[in-house]
N, C-alpha and C. Protein backbone atom coordinates (compact mmCIF):
# COMPACT_ATOMS: atom_id res chain seq x y z
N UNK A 1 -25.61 -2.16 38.07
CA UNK A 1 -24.21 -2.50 37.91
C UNK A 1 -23.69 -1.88 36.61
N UNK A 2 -22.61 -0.92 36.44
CA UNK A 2 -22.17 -0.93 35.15
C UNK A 2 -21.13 -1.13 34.78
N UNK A 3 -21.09 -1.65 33.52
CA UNK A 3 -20.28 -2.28 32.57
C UNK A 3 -18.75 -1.43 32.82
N UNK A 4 -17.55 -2.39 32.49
CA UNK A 4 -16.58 -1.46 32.56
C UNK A 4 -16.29 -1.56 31.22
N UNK A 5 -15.40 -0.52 30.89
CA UNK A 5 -15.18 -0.66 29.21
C UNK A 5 -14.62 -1.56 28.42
N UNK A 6 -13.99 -2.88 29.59
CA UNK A 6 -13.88 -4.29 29.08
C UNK A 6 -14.60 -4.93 28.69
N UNK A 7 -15.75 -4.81 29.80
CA UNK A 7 -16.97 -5.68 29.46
C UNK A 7 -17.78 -5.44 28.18
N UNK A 8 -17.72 -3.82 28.07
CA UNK A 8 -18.45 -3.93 26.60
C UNK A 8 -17.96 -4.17 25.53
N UNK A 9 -16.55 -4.05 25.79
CA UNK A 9 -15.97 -4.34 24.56
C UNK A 9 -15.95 -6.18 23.68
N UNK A 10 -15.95 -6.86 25.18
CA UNK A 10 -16.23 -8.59 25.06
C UNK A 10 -17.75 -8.31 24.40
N UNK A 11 -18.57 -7.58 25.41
CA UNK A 11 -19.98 -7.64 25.06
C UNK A 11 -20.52 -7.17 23.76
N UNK A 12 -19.90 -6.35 22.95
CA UNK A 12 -19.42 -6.33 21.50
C UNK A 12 -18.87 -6.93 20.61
N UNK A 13 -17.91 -7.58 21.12
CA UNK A 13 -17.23 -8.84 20.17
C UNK A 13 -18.50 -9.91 19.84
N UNK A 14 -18.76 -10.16 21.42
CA UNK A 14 -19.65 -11.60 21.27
C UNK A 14 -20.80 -11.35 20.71
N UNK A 15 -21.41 -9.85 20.28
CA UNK A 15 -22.15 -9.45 19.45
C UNK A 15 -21.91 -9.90 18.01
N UNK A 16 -20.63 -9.31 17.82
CA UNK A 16 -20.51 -9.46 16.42
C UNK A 16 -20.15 -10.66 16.01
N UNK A 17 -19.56 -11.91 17.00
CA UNK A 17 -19.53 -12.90 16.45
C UNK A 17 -20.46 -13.93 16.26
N UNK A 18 -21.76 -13.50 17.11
CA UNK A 18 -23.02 -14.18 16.96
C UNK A 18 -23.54 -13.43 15.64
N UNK A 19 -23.53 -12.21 15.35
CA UNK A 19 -23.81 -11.94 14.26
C UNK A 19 -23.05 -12.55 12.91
N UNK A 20 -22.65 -13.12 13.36
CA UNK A 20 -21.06 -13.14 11.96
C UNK A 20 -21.37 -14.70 11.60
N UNK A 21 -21.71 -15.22 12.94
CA UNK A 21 -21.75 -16.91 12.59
C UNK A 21 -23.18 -17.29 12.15
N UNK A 22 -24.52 -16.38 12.51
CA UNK A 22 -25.52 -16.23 12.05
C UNK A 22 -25.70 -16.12 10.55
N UNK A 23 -25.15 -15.02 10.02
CA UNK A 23 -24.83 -14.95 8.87
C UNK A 23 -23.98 -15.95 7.85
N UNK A 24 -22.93 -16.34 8.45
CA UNK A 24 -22.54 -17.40 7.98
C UNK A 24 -23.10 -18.62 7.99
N UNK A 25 -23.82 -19.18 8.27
CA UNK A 25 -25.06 -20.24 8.49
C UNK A 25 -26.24 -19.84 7.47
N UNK A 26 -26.55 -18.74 7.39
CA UNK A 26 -27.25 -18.08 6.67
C UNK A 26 -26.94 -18.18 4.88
N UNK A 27 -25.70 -17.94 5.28
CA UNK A 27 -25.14 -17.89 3.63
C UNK A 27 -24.94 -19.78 3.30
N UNK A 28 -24.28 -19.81 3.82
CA UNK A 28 -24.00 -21.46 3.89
C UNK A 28 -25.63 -22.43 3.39
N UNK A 29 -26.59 -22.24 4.00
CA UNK A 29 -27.73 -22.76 4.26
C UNK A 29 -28.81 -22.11 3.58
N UNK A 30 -28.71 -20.70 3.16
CA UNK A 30 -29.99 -19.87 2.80
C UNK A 30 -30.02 -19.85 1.70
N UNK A 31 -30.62 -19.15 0.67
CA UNK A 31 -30.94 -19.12 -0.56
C UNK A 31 -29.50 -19.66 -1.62
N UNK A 32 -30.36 -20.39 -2.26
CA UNK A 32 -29.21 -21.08 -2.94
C UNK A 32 -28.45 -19.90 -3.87
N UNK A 33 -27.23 -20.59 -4.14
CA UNK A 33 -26.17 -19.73 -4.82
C UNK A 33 -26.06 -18.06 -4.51
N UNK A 34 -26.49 -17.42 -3.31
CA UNK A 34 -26.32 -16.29 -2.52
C UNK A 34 -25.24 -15.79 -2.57
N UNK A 35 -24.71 -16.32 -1.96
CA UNK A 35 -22.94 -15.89 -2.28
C UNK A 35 -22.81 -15.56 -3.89
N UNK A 36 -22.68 -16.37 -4.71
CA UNK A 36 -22.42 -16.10 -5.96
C UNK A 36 -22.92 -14.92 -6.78
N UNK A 37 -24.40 -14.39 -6.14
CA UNK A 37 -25.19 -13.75 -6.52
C UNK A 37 -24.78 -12.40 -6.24
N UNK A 38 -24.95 -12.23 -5.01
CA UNK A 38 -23.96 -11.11 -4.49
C UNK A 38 -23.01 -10.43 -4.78
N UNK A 39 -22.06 -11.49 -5.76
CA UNK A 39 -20.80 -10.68 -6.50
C UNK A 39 -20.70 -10.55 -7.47
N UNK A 40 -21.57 -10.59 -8.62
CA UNK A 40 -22.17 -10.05 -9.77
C UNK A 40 -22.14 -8.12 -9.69
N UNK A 41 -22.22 -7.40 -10.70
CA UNK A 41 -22.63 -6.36 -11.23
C UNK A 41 -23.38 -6.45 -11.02
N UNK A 42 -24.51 -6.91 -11.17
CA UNK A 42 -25.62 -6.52 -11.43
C UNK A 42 -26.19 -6.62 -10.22
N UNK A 43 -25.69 -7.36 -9.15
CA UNK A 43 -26.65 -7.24 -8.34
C UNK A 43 -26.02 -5.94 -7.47
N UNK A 44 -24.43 -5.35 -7.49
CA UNK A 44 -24.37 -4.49 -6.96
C UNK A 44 -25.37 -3.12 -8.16
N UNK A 45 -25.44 -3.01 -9.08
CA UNK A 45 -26.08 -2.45 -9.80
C UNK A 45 -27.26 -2.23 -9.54
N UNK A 46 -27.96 -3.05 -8.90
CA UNK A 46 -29.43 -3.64 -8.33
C UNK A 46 -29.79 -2.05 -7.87
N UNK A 47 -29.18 -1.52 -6.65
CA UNK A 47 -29.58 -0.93 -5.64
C UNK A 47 -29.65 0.56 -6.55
N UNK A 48 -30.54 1.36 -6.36
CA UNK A 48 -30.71 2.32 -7.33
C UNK A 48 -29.93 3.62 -7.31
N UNK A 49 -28.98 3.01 -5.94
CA UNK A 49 -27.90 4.64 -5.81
C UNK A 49 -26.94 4.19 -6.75
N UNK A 50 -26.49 3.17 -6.34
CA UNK A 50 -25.12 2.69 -7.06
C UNK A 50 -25.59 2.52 -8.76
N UNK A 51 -26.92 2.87 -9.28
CA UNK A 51 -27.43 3.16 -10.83
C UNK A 51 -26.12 3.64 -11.87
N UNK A 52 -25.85 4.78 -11.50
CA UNK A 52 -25.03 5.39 -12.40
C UNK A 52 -23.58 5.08 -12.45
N UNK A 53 -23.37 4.09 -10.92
CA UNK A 53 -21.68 3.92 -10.75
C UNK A 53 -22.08 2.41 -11.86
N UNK A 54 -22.70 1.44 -12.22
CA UNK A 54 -22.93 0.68 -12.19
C UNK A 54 -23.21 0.71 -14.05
N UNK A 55 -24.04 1.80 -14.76
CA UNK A 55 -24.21 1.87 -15.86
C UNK A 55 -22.83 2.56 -16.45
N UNK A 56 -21.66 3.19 -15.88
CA UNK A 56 -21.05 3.78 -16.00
C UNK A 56 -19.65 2.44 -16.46
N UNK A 57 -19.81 1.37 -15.19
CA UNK A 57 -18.92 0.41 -15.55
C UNK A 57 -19.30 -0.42 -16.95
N UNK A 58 -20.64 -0.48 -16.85
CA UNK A 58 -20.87 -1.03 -17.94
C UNK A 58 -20.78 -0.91 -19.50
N UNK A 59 -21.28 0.44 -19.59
CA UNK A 59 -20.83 1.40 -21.51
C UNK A 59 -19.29 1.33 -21.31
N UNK A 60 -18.97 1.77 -20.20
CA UNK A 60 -17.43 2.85 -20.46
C UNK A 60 -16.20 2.15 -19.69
N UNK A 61 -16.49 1.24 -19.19
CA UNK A 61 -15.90 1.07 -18.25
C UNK A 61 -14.41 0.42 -18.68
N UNK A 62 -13.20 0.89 -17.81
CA UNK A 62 -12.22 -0.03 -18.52
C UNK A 62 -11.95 -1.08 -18.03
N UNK A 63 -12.67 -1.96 -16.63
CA UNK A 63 -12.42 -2.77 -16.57
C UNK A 63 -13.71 -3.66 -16.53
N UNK A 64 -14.45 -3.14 -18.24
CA UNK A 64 -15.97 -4.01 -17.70
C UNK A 64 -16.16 -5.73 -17.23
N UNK A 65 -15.13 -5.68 -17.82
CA UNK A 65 -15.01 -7.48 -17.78
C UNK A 65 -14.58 -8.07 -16.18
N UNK A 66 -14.69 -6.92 -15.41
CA UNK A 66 -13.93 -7.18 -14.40
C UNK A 66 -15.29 -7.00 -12.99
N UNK A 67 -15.58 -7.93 -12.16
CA UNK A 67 -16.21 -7.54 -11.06
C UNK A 67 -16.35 -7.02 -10.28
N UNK A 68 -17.40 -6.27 -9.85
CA UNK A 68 -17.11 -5.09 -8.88
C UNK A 68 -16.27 -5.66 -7.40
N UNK A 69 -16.27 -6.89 -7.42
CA UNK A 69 -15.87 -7.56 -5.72
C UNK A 69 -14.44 -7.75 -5.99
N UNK A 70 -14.07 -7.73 -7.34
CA UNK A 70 -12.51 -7.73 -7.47
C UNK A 70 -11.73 -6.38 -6.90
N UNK A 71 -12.08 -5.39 -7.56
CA UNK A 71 -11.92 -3.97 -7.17
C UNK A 71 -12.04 -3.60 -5.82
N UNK A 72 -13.28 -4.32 -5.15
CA UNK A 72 -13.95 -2.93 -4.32
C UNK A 72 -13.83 -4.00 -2.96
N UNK A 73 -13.24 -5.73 -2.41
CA UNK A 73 -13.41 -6.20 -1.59
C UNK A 73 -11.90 -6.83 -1.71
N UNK A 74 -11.21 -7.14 -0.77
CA UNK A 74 -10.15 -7.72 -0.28
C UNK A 74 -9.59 -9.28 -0.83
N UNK A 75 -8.93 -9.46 -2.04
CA UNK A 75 -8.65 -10.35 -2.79
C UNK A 75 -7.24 -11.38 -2.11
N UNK A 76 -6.27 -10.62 -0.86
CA UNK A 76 -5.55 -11.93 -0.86
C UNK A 76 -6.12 -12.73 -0.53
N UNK A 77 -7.14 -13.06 0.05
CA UNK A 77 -7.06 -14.38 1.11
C UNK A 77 -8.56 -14.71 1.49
N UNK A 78 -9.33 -15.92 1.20
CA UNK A 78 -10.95 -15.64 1.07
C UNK A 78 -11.36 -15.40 2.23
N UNK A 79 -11.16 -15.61 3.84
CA UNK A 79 -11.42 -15.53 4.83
C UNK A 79 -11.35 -13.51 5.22
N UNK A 80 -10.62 -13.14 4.43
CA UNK A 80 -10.28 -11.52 4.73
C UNK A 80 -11.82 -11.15 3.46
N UNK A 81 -11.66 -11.67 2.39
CA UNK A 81 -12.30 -11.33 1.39
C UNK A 81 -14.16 -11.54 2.01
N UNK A 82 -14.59 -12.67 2.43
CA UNK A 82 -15.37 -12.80 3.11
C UNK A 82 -16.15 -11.93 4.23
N UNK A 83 -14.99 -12.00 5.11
CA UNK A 83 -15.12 -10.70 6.09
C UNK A 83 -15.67 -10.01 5.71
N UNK A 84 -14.63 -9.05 4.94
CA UNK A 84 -14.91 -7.51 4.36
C UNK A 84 -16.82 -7.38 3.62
N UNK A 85 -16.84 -8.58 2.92
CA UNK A 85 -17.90 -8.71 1.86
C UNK A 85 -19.42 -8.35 3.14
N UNK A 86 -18.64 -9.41 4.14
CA UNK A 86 -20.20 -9.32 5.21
C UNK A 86 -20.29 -7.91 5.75
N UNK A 87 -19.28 -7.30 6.40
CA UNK A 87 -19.40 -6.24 6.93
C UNK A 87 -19.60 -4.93 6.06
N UNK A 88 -19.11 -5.24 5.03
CA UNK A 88 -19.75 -4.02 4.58
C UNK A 88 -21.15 -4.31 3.66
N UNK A 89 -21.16 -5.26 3.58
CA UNK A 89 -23.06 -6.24 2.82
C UNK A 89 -23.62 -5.01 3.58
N UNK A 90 -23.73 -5.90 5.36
CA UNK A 90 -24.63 -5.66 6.48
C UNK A 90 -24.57 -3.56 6.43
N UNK A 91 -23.53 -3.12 6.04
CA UNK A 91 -23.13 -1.66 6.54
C UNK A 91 -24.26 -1.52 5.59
N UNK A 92 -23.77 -1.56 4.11
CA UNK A 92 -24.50 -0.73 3.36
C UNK A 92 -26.21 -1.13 3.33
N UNK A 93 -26.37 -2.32 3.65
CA UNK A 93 -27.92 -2.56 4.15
C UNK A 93 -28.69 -1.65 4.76
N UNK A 94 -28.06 -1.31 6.00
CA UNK A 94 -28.02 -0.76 6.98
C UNK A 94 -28.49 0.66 6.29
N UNK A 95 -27.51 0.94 6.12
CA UNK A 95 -27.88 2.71 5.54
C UNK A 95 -28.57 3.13 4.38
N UNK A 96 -28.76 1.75 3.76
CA UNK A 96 -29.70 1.94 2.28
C UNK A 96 -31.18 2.00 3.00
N UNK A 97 -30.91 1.22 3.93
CA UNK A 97 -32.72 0.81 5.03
C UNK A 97 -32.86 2.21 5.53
N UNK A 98 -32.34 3.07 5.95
CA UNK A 98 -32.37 3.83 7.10
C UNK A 98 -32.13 5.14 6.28
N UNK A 99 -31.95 5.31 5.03
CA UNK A 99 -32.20 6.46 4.03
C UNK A 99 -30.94 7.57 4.81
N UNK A 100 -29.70 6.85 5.11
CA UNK A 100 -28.60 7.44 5.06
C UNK A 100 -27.65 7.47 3.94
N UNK A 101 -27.83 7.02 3.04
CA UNK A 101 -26.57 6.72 2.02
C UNK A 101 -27.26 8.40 0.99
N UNK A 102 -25.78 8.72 0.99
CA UNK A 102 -25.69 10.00 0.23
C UNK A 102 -25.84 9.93 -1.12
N UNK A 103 -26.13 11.28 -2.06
CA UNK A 103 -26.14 11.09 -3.66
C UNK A 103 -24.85 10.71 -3.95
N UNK A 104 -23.59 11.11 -3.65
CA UNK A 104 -22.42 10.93 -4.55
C UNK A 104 -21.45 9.99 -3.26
N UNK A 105 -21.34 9.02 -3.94
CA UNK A 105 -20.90 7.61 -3.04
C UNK A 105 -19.97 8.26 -3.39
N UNK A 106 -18.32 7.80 -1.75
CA UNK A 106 -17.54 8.06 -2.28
C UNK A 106 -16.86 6.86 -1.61
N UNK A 107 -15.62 6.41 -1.79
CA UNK A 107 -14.65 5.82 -1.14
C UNK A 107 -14.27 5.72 0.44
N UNK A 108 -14.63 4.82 1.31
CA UNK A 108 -13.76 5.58 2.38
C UNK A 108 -12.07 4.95 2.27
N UNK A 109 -11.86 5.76 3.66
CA UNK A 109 -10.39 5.50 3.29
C UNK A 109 -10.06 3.69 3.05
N UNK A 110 -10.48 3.17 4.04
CA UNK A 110 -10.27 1.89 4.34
C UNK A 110 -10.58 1.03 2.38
N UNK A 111 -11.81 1.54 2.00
CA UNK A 111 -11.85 1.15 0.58
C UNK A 111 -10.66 1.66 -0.39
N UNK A 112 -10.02 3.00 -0.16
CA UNK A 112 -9.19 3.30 -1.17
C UNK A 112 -8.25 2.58 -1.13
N UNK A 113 -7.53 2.21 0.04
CA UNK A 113 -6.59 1.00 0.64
C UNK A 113 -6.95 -0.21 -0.24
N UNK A 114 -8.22 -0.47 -0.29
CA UNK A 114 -8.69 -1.83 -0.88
C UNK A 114 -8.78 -2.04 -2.09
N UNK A 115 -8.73 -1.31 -3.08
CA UNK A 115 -8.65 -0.64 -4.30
C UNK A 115 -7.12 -0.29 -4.57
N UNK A 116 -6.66 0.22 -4.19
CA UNK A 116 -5.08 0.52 -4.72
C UNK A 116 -5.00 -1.12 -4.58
N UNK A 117 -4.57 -1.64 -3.75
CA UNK A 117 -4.26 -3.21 -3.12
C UNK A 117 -4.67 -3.84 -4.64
N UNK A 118 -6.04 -3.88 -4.84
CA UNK A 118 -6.21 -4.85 -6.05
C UNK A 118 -5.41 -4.20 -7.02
N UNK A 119 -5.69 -3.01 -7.40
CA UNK A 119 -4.55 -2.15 -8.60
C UNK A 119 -3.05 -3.24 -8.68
N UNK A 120 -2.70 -3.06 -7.64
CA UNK A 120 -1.25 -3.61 -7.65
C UNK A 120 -1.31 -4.84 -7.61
N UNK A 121 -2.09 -5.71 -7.34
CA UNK A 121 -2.78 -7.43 -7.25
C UNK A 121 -2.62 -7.79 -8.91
N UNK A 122 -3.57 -7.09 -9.78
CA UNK A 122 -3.46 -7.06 -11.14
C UNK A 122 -2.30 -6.44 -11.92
N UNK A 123 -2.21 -5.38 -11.52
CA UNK A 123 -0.95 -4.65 -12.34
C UNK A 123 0.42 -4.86 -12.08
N UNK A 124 0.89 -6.36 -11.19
CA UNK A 124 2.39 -5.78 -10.55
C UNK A 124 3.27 -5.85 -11.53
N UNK A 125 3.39 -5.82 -12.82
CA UNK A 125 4.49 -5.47 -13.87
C UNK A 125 4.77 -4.59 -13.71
N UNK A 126 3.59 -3.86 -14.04
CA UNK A 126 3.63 -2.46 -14.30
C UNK A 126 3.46 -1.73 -13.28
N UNK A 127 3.37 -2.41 -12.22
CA UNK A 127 3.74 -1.44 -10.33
C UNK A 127 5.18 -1.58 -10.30
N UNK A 128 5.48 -2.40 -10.85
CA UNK A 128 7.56 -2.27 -10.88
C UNK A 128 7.85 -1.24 -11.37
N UNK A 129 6.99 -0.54 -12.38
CA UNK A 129 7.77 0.27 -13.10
C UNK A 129 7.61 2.02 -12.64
N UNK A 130 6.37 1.66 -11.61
CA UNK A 130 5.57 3.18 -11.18
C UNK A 130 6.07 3.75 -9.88
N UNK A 131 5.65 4.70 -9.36
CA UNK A 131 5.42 5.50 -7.93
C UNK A 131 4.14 4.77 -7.55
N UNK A 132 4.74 3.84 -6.48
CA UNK A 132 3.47 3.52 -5.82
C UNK A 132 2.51 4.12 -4.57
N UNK A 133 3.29 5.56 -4.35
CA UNK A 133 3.03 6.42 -3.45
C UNK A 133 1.63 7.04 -3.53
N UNK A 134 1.08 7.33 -4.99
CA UNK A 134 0.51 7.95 -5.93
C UNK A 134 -0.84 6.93 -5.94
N UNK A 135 -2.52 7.33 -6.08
CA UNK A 135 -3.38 6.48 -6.05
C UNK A 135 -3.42 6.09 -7.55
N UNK A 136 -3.44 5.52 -8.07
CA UNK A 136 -3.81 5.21 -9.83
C UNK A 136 -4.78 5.80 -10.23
N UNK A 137 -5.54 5.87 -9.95
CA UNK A 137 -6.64 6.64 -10.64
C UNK A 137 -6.32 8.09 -10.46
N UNK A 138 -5.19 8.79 -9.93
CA UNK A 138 -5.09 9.66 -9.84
C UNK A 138 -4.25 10.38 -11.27
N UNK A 139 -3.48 9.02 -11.97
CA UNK A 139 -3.37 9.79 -13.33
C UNK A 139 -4.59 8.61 -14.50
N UNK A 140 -5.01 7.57 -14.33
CA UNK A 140 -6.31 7.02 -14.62
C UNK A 140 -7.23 7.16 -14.43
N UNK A 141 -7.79 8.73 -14.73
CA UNK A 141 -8.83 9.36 -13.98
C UNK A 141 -10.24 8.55 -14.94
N UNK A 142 -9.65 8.16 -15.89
CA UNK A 142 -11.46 7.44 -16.35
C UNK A 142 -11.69 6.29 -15.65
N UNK A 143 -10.89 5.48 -15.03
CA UNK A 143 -11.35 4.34 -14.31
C UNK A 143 -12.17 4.51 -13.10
N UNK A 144 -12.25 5.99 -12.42
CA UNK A 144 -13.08 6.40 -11.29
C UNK A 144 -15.05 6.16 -12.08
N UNK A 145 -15.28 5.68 -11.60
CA UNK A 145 -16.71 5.46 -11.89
C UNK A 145 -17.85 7.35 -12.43
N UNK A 146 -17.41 7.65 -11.64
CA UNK A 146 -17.85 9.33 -11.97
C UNK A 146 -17.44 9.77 -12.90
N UNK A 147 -15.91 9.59 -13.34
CA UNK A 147 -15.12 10.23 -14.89
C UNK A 147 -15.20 9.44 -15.91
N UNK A 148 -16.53 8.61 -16.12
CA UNK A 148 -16.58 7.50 -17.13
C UNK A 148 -18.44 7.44 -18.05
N UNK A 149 -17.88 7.69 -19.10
CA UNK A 149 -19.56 6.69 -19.57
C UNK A 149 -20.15 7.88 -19.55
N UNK A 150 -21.47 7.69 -19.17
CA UNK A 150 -22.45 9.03 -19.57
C UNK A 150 -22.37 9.92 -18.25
N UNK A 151 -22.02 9.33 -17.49
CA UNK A 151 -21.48 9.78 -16.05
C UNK A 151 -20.53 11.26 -16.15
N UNK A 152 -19.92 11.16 -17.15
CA UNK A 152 -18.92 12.08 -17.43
C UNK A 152 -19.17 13.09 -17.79
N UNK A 153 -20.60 13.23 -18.80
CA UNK A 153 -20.88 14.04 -19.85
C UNK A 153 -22.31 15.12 -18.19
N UNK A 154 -22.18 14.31 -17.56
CA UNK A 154 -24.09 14.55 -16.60
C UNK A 154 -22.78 15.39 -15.34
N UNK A 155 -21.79 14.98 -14.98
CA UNK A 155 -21.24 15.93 -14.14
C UNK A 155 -20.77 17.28 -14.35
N UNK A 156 -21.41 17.83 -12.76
CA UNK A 156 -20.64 19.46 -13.04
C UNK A 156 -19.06 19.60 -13.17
């Protein structure tokens, strides 16, 4: 019998929501303070690709005081923020396991979206006063993790 492209598409959902509620049970129930742990520096720092994005925030960084989950995960609303945090947890798991993740991490689009978003979350004074057409780091080029710290001095 095969599937019509409805069916897989339910048969995908109900994938991911058994995965999703698994995990959430998981977090809820599993190693204590997990969640909390997770959104530290350091534990994104942990993983030995993200080394240099990670020592880079730290010497040089201009927003050291600031967490990588502020920046880099979906701040209106904790249920969006959540989301995002699991799916891309599980992504980058995924490809750190499976010796896909490249030397020079970059943004995808969906993250640059997520990143401008916080920019303007923190900055909206001073988004009154700008072109918000324009990415910020595009004239704040030291806040890019690569144009910062010793990071700066080691690139071609």
């Amino acid at each position: 019998m095969a599937f019509s492209r409805f069916s897989k598409i339910l048969l995908y959902l109900a994938g991911f929501g058994l995965l999703a509620a698994v995990l959430g049970l998981f977090m809820a129930f599993g190693p204590p303070k997990l969640f909390a742990k997770s959104s530290t520096p350091e534990f994104c720092g942990s993983c030995h690709v993200l080394q240099p994005e990670y020592e880079a925030w730290f010497h040089a960084g201009a927003h050291r005081r600031v967490a990588c989950v502020e920046c880099h995960l979906p701040n209106d609303n904790f249920a969006r923020h959540l989301f995002w945090k699991s799916v891309d947890g599980i992504h980058d798991v995924i490809r750190f396991n499976t010796g896909q993740v490249h030397e020079f991490i970059k943004l995808s689009p969906r993250g640059v979206g997520v990143v401008k978003e916080n920019c303007q979350r923190c900055h909206s004074e001073t988004m009154a006063r700008v072109n918000e057409d324009r990415q910020c780091w595009s004239c704040h080029r030291r806040l890019s993790h690569r144009l910062s710290g010793a990071i700066e001095t080691r690139s071609p």
